[in-house]
Protein backbone atom coordinates (compact mmCIF):
# COMPACT_ATOMS: atom_id res chain seq x y z
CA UNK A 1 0.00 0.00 0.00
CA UNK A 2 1.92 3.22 -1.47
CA UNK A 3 0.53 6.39 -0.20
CA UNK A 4 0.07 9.07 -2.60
CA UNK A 5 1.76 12.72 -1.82
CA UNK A 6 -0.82 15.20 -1.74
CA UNK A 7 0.81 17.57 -4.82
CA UNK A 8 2.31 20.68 -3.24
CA UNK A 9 0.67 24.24 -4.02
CA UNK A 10 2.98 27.48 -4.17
CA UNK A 11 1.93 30.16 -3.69
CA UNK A 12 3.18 34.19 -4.59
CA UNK A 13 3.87 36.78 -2.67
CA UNK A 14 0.64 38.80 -3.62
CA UNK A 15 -1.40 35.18 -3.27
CA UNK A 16 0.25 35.41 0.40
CA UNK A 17 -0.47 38.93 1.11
CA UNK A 18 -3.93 38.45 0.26
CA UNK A 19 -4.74 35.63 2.28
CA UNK A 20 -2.87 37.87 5.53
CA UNK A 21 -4.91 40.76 4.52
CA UNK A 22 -7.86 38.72 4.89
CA UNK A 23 -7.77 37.55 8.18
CA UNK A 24 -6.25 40.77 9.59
CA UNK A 25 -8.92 43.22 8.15
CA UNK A 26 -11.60 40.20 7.52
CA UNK A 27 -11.30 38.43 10.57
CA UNK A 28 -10.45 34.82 8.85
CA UNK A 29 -9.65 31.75 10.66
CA UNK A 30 -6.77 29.56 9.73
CA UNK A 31 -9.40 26.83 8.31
CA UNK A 32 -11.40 29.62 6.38
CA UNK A 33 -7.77 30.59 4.33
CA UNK A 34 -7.11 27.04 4.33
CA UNK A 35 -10.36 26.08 2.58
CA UNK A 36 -10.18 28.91 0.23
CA UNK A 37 -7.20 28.38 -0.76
CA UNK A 38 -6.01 24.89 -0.50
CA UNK A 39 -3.47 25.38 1.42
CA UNK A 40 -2.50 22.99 4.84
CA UNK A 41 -2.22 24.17 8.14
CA UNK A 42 1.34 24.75 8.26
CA UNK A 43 1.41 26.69 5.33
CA UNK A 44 -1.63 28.96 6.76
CA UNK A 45 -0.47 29.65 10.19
CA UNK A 46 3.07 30.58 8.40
CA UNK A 47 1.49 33.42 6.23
């Protein structure tokens, strides 16, 4: 039984900015970024 990698999203720096912009003026959660944008935890809570 192999496991499958989930395939790893990047992201740019104006991607980034807008997802911090959003919870700082919008008052997103970690799992509201992470659901709009795909992204897993760690990357969120690193943004």
């Amino acid at each position: 039984m192999s496991k499958q990698r989930k395939q790893r999203l990047s992201f740019t720096v104006e991607q980034k900015l807008d997802y911090a912009k959003l919870m700082v003026n919008e008052g997103y959660t970690y799992q509201q970024i992470m659901d709009v944008s795909g992204a897993g935890s760690t990357a969120t809570s690193r943004t």
